[in-house]
Protein backbone atom coordinates (compact mmCIF):
# COMPACT_ATOMS: atom_id res chain seq x y z
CA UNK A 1 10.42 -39.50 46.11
CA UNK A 2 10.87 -43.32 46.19
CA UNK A 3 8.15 -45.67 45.75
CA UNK A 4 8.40 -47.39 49.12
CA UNK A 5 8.00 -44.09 50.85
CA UNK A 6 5.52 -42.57 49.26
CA UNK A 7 3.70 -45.79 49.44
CA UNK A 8 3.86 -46.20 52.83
CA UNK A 9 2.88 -42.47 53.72
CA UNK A 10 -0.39 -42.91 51.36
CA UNK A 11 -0.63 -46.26 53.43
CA UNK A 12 0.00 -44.08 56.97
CA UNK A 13 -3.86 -42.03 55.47
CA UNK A 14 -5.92 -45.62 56.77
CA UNK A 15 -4.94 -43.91 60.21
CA UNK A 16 -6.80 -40.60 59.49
CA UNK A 17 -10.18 -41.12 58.22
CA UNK A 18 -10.55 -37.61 56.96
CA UNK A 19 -8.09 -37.96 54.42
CA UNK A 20 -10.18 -38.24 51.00
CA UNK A 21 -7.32 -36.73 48.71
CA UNK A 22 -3.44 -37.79 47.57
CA UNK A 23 -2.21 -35.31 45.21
CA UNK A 24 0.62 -35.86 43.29
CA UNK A 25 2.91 -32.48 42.48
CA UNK A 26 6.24 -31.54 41.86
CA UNK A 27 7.91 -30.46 39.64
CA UNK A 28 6.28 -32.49 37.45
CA UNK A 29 5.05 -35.97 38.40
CA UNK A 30 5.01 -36.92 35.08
CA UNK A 31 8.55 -37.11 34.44
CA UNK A 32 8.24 -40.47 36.40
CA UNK A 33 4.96 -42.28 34.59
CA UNK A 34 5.80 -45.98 36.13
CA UNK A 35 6.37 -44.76 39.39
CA UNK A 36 3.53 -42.29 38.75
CA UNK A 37 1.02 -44.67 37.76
CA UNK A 38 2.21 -47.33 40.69
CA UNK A 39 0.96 -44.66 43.09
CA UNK A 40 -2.10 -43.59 41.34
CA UNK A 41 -2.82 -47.46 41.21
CA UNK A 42 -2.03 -48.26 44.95
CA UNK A 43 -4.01 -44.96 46.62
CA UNK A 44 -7.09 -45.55 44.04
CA UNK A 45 -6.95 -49.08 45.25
CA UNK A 46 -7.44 -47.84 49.09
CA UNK A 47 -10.47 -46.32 48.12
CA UNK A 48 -8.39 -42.59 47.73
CA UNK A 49 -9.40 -40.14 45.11
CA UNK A 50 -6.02 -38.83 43.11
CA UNK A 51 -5.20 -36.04 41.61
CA UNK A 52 -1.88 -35.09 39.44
CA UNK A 53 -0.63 -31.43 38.96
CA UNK A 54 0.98 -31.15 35.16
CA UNK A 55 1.94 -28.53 32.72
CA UNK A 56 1.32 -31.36 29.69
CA UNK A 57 4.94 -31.22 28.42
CA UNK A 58 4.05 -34.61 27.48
CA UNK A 59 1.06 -34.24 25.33
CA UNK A 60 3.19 -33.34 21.96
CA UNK A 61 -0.18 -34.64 19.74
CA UNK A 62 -3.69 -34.82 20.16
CA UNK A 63 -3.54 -38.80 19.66
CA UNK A 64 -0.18 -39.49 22.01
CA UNK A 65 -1.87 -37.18 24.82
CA UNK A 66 -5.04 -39.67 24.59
CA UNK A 67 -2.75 -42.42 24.91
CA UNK A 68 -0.64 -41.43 27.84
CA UNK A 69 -3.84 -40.59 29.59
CA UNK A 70 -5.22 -43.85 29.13
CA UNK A 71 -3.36 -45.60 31.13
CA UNK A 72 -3.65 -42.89 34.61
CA UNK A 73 -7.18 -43.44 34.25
CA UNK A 74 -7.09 -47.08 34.33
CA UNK A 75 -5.21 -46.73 36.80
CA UNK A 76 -7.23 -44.66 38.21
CA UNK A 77 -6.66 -41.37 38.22
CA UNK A 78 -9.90 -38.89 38.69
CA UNK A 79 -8.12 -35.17 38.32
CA UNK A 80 -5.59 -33.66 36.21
CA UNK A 81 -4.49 -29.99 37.46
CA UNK A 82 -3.38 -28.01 34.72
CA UNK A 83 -1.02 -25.05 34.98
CA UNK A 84 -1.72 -22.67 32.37
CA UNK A 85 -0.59 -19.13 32.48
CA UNK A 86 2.66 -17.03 31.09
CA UNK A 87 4.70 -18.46 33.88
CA UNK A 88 4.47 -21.92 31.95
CA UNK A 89 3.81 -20.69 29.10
CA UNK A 90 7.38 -19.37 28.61
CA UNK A 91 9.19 -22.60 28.32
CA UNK A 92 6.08 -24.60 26.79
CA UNK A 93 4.07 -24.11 23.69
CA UNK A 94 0.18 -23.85 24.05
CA UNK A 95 -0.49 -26.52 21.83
CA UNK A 96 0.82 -28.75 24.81
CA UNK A 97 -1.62 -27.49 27.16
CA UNK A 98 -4.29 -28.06 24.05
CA UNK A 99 -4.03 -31.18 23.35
CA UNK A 100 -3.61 -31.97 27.18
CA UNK A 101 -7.26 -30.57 28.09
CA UNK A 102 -9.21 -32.32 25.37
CA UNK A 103 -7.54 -35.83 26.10
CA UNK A 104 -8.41 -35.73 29.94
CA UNK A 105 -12.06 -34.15 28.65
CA UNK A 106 -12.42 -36.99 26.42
CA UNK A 107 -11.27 -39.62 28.38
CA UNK A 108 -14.01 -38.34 31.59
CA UNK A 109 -10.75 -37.29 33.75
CA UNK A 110 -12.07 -34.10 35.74
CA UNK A 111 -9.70 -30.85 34.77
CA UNK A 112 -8.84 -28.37 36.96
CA UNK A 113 -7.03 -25.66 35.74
CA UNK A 114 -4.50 -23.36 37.58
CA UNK A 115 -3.69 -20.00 36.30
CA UNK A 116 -1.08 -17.50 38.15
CA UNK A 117 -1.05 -13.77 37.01
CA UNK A 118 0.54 -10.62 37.55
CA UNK A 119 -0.58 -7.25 36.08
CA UNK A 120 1.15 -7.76 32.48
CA UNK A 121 0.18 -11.11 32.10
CA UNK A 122 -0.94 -12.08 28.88
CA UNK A 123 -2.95 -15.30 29.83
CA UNK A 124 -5.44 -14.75 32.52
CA UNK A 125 -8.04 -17.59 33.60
CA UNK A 126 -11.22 -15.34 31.73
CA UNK A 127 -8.96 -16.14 28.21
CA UNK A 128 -9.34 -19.61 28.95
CA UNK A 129 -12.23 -20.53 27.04
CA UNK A 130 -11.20 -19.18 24.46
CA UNK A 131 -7.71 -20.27 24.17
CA UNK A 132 -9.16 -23.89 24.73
CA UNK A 133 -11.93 -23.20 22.33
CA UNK A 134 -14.53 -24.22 25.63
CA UNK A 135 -17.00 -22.38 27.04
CA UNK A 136 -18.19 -24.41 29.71
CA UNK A 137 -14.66 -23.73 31.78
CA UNK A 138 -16.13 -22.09 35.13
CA UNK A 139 -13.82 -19.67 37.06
CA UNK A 140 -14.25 -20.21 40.38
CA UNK A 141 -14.81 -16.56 42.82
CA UNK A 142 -17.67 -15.36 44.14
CA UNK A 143 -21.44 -16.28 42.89
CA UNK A 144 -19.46 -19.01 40.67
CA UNK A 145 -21.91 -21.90 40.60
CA UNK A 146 -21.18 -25.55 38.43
CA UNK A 147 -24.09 -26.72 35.96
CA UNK A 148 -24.50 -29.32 33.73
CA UNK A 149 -22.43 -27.78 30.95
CA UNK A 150 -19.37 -27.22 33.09
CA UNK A 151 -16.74 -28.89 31.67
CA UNK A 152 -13.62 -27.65 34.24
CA UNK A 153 -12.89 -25.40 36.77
CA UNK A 154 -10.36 -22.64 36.73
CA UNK A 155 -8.77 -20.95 39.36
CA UNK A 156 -6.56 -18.34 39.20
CA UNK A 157 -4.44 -16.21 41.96
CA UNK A 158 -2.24 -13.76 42.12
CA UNK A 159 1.78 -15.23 41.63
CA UNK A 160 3.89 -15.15 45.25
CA UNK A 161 6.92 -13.08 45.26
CA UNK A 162 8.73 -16.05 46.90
CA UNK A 163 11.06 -18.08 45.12
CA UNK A 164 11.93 -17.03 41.73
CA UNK A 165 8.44 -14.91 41.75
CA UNK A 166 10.94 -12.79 44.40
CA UNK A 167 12.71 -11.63 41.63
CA UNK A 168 9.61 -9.73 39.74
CA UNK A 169 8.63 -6.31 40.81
CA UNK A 170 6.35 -4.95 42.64
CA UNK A 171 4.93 -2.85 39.84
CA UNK A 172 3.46 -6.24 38.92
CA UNK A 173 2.58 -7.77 41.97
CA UNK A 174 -1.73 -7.99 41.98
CA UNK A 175 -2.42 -6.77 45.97
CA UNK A 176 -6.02 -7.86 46.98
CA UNK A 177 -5.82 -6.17 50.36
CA UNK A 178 -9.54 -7.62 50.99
CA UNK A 179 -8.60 -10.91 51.15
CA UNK A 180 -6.06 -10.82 53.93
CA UNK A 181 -8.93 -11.15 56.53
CA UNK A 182 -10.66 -14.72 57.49
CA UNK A 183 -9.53 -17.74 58.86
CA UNK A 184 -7.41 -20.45 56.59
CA UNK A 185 -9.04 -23.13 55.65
CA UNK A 186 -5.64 -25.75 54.23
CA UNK A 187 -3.33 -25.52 57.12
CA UNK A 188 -2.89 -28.64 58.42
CA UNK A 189 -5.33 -29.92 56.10
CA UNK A 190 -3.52 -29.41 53.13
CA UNK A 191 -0.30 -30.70 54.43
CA UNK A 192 2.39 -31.63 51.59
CA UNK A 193 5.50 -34.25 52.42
CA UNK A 194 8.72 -33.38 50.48
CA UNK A 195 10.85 -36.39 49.05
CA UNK A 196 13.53 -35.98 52.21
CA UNK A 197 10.48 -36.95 54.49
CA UNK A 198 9.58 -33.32 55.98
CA UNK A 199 6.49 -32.08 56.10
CA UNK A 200 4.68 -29.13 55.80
CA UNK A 201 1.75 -27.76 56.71
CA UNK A 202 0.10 -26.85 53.89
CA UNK A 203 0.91 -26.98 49.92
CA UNK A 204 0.84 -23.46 49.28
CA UNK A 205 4.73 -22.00 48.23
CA UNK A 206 4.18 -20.07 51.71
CA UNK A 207 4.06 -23.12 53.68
CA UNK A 208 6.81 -24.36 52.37
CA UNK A 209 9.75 -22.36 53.99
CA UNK A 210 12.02 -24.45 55.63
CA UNK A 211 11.05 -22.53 58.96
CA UNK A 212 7.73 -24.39 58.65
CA UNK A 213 8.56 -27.34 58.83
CA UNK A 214 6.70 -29.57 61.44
CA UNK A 215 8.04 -32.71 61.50
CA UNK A 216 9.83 -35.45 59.14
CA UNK A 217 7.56 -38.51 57.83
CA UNK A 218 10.64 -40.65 58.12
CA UNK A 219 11.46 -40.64 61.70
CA UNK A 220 7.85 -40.06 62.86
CA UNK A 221 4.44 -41.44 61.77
CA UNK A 222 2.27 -39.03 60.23
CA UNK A 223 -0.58 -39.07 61.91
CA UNK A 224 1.04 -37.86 65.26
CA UNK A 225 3.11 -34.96 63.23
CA UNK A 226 -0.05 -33.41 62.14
CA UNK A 227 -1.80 -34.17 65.44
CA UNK A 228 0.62 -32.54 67.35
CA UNK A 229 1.39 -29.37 65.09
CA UNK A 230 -2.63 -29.22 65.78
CA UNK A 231 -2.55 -28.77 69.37
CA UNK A 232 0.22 -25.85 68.91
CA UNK A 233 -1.70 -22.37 69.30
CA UNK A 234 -0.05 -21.03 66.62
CA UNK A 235 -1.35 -23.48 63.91
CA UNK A 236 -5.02 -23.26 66.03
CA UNK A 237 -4.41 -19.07 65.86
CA UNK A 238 -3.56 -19.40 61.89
CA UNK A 239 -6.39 -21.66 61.43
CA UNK A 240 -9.27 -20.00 63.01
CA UNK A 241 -8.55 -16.17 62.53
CA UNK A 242 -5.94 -16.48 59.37
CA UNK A 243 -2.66 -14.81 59.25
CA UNK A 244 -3.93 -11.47 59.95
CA UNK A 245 -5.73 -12.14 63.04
CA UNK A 246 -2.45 -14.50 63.84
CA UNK A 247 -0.44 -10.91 63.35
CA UNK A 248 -2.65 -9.47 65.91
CA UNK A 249 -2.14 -11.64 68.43
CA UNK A 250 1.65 -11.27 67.56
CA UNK A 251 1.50 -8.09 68.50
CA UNK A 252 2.58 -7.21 64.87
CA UNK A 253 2.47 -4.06 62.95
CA UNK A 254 1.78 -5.42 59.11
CA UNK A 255 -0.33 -2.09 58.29
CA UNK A 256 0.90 -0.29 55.42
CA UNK A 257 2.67 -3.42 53.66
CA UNK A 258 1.65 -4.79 50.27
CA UNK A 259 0.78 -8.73 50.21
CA UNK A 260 -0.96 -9.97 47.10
CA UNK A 261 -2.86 -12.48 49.55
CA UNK A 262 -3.60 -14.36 52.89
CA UNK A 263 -0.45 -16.57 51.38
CA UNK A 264 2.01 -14.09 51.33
CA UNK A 265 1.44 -12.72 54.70
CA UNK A 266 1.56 -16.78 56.20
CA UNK A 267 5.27 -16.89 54.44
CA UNK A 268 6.91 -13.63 56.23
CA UNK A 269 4.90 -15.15 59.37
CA UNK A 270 7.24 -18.13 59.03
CA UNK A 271 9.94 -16.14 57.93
CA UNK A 272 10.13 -12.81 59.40
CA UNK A 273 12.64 -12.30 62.45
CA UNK A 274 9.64 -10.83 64.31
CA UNK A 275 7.50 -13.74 64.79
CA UNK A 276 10.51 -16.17 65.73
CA UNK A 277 9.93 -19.64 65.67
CA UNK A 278 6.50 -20.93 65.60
CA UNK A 279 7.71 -24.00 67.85
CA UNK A 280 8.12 -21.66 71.21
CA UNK A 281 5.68 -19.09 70.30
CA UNK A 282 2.94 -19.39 72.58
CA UNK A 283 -0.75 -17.93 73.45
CA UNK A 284 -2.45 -17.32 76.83
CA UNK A 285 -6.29 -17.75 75.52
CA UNK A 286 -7.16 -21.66 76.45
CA UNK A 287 -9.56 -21.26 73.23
CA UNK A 288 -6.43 -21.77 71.08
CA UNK A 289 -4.68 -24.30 73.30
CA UNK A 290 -6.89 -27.24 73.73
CA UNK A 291 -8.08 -30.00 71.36
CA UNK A 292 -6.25 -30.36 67.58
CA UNK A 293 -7.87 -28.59 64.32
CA UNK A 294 -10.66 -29.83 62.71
CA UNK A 295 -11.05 -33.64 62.69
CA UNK A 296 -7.18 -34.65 63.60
């Protein structure tokens, strides 16, 4: 993405008070550290809190990792989100990821790690610790609570067959059947802008099928994509009852199917023939028809 653009959609966030957050993701945003640390310098200086998702290809020694580092936080740079898991871990050596952590822990940059699995994986998010020599890494799930002596967070999820992940079997896939139900809470609050302009409504890999698109950030302002996707029922559906309860109202017949999570139902919701296309779908309750989500 070019500078100008990006700049002026982080400048577009002045219009929507509720944005807190500009996360910067790719690919890897650190293939680009001038234009990267332009960014981080210009959102920081709006009063933004920024984040940068990295797999630390660049941290090659303890001491260069501390140096490249140096300079995001002066510029102001508060999180660095880690992937960490076999995925990664295939074309990257550990010691990467190593030297990575400690630099952003000694420097004060929060760490957030990121950890996809399937059933063979041989890095899993309760390894972590260990593989970091840290115990104060906190996995986030239920009853986790943060303390004084945590030093990052860890999540980790089961991997999406979308994409390349299409390509694994299902043997491996991690289904967590239990987690399909409830409302989602990043849809149109999550949103994520590609570098042609178009944007998406959320930044999970499901929400980024083309046929989810709802709107491009160069031929329309933000603000008024995001509002207007927000008065469509089936965002306000997806948002207060999830993608299962947006299946029922569908009139769809998802019983029986494995998903590994709420993700991978949203993605054949925006892909499937059944559904069609989001933009004519329409609902008769006025619950889901009036004002946009949340705060937009």
């Amino acid at each position: 993405m070019g500078f100008n653009d990006a700049l002026g959609y982080i400048r577009q966030t002045r219009e929507m008070p509720s944005v807190e957050w500009i996360s910067f993701s790719g690919g890897e945003p650190f293939l680009f550290p001038d234009l990267l640390l332009k960014l981080i310098a210009s959102a920081s200086g709006m009063g933004l809190q920024t984040e940068c998702v990295s797999n630390c290809f660049w941290a090659e020694t303890a001491e260069g990792a501390v140096k490249v580092l140096e300079r995001f936080k002066k510029a102001g740079l508060g999180v660095i989100n880690i992937s960490i898991d076999d995925f990664h871990q295939q074309h990257l050596p550990f010691d990467r990821v190593r030297n990575g952590y400690h630099a952003a822990k000694h420097l004060g940059i929060k760490i957030v790690i990121m950890s996809a699995v399937k059933k063979s994986s041989t890095i899993t998010a309760g390894q972590l610790g260990q593989l970091l020599g840290d115990d104060g890494i906190l996995i986030l799930g239920k009853g986790a609570v943060q303390n004084a002596s945590t030093t990052a967070l860890a999540v980790q999820s089961s991997f999406l067959p979308i994409g390349r992940g299409a390509g694994i079997p299902e043997k491996e896939w991690i289904v967590e059947d239990r987690s399909l139900a409830g409302t989602c809470q990043i849809v149109l609050r999550d949103i994520s802008i590609h570098p042609t302009g178009k944007v998406f409504p959320c930044c999970s890999a499901a929400g980024t099928a083309e046929t989810a698109v709802i709107g491009n950030a160069k031929e329309a302002g933000l603000h008024k994509i995001i509002r207007e996707a927000g008065r469509h029922p089936f965002f306000r559906v997806l948002s207060k009852k999830g993608p299962k309860g947006l299946c029922e109202y569908l009139h769809l017949d998802n019983t029986g199917k494995p998903y590994v999570n709420k993700c991978h139902l949203c993605h054949e919701l925006f892909t499937g023939q059944e559904s069609g296309d989001w933009k004519t779908w329409k609902v008769g309750a006025s619950e889901f028809s009036s004002s946009p989500i949340g705060a937009l």
